[in-house]
N, C-alpha and C. Protein backbone atom coordinates (compact mmCIF):
# COMPACT_ATOMS: atom_id res chain seq x y z
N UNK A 1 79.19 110.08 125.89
CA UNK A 1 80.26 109.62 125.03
C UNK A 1 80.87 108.36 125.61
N UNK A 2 81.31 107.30 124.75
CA UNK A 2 82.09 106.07 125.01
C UNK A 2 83.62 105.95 124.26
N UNK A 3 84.02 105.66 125.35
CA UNK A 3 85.84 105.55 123.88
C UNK A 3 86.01 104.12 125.71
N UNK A 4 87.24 103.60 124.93
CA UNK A 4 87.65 102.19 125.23
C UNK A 4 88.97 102.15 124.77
N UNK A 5 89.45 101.08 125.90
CA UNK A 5 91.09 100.60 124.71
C UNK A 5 90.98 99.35 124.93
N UNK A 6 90.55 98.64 123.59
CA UNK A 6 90.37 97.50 123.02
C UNK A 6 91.20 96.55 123.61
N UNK A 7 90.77 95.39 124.34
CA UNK A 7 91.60 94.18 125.12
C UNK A 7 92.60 94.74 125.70
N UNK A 8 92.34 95.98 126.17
CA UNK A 8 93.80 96.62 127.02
C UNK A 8 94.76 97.00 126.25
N UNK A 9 94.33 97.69 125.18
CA UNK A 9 95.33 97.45 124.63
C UNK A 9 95.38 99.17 123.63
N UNK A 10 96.56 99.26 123.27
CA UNK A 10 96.52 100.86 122.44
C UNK A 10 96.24 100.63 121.09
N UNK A 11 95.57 100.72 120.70
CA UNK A 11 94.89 100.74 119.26
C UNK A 11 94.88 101.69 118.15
N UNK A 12 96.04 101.54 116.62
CA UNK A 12 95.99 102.54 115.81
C UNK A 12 94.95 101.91 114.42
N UNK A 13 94.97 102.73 113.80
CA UNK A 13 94.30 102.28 112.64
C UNK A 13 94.01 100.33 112.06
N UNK A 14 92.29 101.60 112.95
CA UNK A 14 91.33 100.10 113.23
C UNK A 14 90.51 99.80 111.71
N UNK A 15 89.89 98.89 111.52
CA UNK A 15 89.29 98.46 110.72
C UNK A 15 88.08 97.10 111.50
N UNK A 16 87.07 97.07 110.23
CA UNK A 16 86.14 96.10 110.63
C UNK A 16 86.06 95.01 110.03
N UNK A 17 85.39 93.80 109.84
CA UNK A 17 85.21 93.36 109.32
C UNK A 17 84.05 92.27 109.68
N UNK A 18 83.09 91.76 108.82
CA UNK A 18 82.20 91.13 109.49
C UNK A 18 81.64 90.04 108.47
N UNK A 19 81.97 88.74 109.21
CA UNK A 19 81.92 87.05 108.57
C UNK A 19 80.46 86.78 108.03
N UNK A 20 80.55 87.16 106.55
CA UNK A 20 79.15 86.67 105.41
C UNK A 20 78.50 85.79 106.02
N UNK A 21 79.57 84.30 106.77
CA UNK A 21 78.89 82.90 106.96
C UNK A 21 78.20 83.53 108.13
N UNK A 22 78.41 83.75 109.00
CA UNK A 22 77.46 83.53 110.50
C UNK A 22 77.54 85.15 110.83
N UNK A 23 78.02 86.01 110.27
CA UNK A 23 77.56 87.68 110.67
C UNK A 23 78.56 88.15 111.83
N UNK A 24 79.43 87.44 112.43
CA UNK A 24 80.24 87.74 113.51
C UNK A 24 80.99 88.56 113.02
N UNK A 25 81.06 90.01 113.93
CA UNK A 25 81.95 91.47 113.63
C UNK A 25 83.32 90.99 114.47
N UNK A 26 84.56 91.60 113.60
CA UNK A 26 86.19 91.77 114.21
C UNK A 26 86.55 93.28 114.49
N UNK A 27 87.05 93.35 115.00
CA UNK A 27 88.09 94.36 114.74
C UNK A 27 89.49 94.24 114.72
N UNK A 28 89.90 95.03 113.29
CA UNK A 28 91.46 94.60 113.32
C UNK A 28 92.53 95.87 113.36
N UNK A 29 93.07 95.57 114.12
CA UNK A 29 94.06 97.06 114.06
C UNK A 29 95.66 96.85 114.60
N UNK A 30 96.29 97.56 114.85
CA UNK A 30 97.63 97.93 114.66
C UNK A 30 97.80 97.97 116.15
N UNK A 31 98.16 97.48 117.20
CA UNK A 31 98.71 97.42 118.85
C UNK A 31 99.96 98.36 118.99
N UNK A 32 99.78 99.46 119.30
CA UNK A 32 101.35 100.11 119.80
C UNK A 32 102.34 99.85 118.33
N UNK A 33 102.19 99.31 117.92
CA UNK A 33 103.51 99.18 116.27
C UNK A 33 103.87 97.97 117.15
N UNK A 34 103.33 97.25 117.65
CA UNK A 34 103.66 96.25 118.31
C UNK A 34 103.51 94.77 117.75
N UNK A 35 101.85 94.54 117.16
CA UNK A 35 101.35 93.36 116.59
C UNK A 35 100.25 93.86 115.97
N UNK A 36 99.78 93.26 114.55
CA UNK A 36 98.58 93.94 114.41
C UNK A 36 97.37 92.68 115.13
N UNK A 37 96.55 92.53 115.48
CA UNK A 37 95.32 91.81 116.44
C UNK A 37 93.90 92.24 115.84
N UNK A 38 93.60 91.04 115.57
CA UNK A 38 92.07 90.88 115.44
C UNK A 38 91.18 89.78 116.63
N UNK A 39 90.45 91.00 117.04
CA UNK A 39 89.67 90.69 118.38
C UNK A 39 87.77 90.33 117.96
N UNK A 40 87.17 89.19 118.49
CA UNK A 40 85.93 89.33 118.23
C UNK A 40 84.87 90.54 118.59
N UNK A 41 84.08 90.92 117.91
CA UNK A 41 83.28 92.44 118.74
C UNK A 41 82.56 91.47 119.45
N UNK A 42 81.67 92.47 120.48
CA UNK A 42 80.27 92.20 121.33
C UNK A 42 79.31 92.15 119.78
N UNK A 43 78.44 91.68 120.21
CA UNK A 43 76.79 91.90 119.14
C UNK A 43 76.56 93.46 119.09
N UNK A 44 76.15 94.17 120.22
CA UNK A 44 76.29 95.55 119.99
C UNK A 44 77.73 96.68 118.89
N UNK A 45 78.81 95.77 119.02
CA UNK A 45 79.89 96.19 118.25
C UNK A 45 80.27 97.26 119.28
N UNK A 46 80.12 97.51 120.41
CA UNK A 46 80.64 98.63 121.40
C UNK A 46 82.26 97.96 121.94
N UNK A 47 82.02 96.81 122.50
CA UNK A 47 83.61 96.39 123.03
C UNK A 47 83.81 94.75 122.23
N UNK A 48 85.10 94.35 122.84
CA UNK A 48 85.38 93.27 122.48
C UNK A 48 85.58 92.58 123.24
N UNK A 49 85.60 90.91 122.78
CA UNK A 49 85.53 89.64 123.40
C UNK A 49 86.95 88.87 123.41
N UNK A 50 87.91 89.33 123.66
CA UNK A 50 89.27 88.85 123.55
C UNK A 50 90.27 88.66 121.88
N UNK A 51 91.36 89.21 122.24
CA UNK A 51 92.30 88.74 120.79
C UNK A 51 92.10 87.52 120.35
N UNK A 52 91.77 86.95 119.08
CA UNK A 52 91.62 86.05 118.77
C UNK A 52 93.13 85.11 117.52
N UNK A 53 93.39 86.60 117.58
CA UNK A 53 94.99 86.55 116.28
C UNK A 53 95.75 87.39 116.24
N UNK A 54 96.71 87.44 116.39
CA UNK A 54 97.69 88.21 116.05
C UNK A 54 98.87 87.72 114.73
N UNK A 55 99.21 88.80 114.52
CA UNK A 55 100.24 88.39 113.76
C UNK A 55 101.93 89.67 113.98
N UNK A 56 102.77 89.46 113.77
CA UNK A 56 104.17 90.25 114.58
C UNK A 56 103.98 91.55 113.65
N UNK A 57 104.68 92.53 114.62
CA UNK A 57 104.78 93.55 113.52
C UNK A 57 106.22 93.69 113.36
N UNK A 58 107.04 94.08 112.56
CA UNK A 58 108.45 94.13 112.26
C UNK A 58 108.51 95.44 112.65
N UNK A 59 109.61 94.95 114.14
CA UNK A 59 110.23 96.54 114.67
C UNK A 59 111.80 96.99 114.28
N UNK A 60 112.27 96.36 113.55
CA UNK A 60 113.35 96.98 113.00
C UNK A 60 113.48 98.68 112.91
N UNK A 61 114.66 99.05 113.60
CA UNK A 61 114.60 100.39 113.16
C UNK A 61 115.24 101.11 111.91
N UNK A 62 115.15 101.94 111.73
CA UNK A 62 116.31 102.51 109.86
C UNK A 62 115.96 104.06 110.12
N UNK A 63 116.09 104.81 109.57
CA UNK A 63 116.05 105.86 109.04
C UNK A 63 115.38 106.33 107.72
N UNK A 64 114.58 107.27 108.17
CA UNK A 64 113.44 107.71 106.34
C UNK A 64 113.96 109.63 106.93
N UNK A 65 114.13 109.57 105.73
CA UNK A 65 113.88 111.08 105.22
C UNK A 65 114.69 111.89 106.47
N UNK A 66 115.73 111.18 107.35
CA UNK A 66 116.31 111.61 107.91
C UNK A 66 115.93 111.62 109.62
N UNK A 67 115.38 111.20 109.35
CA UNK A 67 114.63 110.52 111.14
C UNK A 67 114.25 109.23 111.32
N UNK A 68 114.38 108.88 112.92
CA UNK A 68 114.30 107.30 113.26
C UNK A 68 113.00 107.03 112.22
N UNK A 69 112.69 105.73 112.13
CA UNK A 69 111.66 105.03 111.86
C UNK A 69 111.42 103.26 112.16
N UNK A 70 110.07 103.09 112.16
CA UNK A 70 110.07 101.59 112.19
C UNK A 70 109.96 100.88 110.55
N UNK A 71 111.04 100.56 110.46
CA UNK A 71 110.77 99.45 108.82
C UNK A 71 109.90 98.51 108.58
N UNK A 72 108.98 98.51 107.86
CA UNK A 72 108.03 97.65 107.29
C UNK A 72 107.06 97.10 108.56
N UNK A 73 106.49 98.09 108.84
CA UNK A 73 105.34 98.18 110.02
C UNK A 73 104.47 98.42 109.26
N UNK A 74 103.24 97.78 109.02
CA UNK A 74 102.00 97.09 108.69
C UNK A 74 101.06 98.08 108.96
N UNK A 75 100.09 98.77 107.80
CA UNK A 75 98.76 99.45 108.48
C UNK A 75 97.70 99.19 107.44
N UNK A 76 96.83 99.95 107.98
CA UNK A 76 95.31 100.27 106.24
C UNK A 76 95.25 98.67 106.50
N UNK A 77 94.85 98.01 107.55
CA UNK A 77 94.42 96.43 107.12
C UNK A 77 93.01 96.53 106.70
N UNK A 78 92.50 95.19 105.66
CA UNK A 78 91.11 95.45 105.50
C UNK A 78 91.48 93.24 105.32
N UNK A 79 90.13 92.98 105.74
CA UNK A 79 90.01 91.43 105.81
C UNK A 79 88.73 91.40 104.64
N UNK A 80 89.08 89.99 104.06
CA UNK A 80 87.44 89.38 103.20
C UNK A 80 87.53 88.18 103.51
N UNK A 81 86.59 87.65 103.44
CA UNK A 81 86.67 86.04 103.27
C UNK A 81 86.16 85.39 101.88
N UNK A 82 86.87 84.36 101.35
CA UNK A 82 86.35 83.76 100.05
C UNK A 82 86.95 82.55 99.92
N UNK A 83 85.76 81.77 99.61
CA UNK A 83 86.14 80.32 99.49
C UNK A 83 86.67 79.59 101.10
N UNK A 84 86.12 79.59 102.00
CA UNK A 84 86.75 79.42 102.87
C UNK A 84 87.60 80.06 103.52
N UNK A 85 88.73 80.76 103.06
CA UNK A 85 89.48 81.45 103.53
C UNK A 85 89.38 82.82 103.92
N UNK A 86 90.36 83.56 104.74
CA UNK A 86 90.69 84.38 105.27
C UNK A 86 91.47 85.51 104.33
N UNK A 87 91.13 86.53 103.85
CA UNK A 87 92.26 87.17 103.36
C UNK A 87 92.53 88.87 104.53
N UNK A 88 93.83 88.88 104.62
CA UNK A 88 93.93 90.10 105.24
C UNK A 88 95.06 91.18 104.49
N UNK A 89 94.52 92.33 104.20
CA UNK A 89 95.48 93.07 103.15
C UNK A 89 96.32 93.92 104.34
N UNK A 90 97.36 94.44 104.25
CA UNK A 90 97.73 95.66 104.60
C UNK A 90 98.57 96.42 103.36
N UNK A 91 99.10 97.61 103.70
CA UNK A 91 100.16 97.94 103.19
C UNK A 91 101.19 98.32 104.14
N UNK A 92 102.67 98.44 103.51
CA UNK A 92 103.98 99.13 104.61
C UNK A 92 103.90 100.49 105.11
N UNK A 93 103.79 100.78 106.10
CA UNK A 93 103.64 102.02 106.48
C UNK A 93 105.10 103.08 105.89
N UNK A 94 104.88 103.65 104.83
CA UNK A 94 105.83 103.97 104.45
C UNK A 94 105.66 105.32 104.14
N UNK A 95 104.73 106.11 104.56
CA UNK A 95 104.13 107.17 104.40
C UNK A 95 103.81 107.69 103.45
N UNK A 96 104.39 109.05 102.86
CA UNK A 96 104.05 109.15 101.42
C UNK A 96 104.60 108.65 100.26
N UNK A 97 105.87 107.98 101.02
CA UNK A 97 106.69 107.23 99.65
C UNK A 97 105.87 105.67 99.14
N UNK A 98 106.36 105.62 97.81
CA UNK A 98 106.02 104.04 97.18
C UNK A 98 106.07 103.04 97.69
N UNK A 99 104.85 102.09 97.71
CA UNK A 99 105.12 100.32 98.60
C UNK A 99 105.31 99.23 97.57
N UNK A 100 106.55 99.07 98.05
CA UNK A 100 106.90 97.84 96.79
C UNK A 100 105.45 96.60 96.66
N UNK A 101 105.58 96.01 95.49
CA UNK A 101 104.54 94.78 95.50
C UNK A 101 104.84 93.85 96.27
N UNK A 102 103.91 93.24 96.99
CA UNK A 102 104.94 91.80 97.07
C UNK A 102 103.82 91.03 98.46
N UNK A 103 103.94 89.96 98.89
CA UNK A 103 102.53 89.45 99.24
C UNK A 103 103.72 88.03 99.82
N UNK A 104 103.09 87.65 101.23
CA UNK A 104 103.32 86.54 101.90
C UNK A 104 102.02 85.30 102.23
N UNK A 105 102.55 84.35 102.16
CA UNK A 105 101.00 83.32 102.68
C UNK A 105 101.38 82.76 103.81
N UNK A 106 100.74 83.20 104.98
CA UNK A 106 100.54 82.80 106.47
C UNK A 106 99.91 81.55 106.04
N UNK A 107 100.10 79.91 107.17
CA UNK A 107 99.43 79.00 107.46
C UNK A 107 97.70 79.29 107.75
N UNK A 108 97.96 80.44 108.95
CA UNK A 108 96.28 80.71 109.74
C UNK A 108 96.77 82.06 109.88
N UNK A 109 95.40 82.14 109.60
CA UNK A 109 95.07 83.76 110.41
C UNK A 109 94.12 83.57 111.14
N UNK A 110 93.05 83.47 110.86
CA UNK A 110 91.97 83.40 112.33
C UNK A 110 91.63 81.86 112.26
């Protein structure tokens, strides 16, 4: 058996993704509720080759359903690429309740 913690790092809900143009595999996932990070894989896809992006995760704290929580912390990422660009989805970790619509445009992502 093999298990790892990705660039040192604690890793929640990972995802893959892998570039049509030249075939290069990512992995993107969630750091501690910290940042979500997309790291290049090895060719084998076993480890990785350093963070290549991050983006912040919002640690605000509030209250849900009557216990601490982190507000609008980021998960379920999935990446495509089209037309050049980068797209990276998530939704709010909001558990079983409703995620409002609503969509930001970053400069760069990778």
């Amino acid at each position: 058996e093999r298990g790892f913690c990705p660039d040192g790092q604690g890793s929640l809900d990972l995802n893959l993704f892998q570039d049509p143009t030249d075939g290069q595999a990512y992995l993107i996932r969630d750091c501690s509720h910290k940042l979500l990070a997309i790291s290049r894989l090895t060719p084998d896809y076993l480890g990785t080759a350093g963070i290549i992006a991050t983006l912040p995760q919002c640690l605000e704290r509030t209250v849900k359903h009557g216990r601490p929580a982190l507000k609008n912390r980021c998960e379920g990422m999935a990446m495509f690429r089209h037309s050049g660009y980068f797209y990276l989805f998530t939704s709010l970790a909001t558990g079983w309740c409703a995620v409002p619509r609503g969509h930001d445009t970053p400069c760069l992502v990778v």
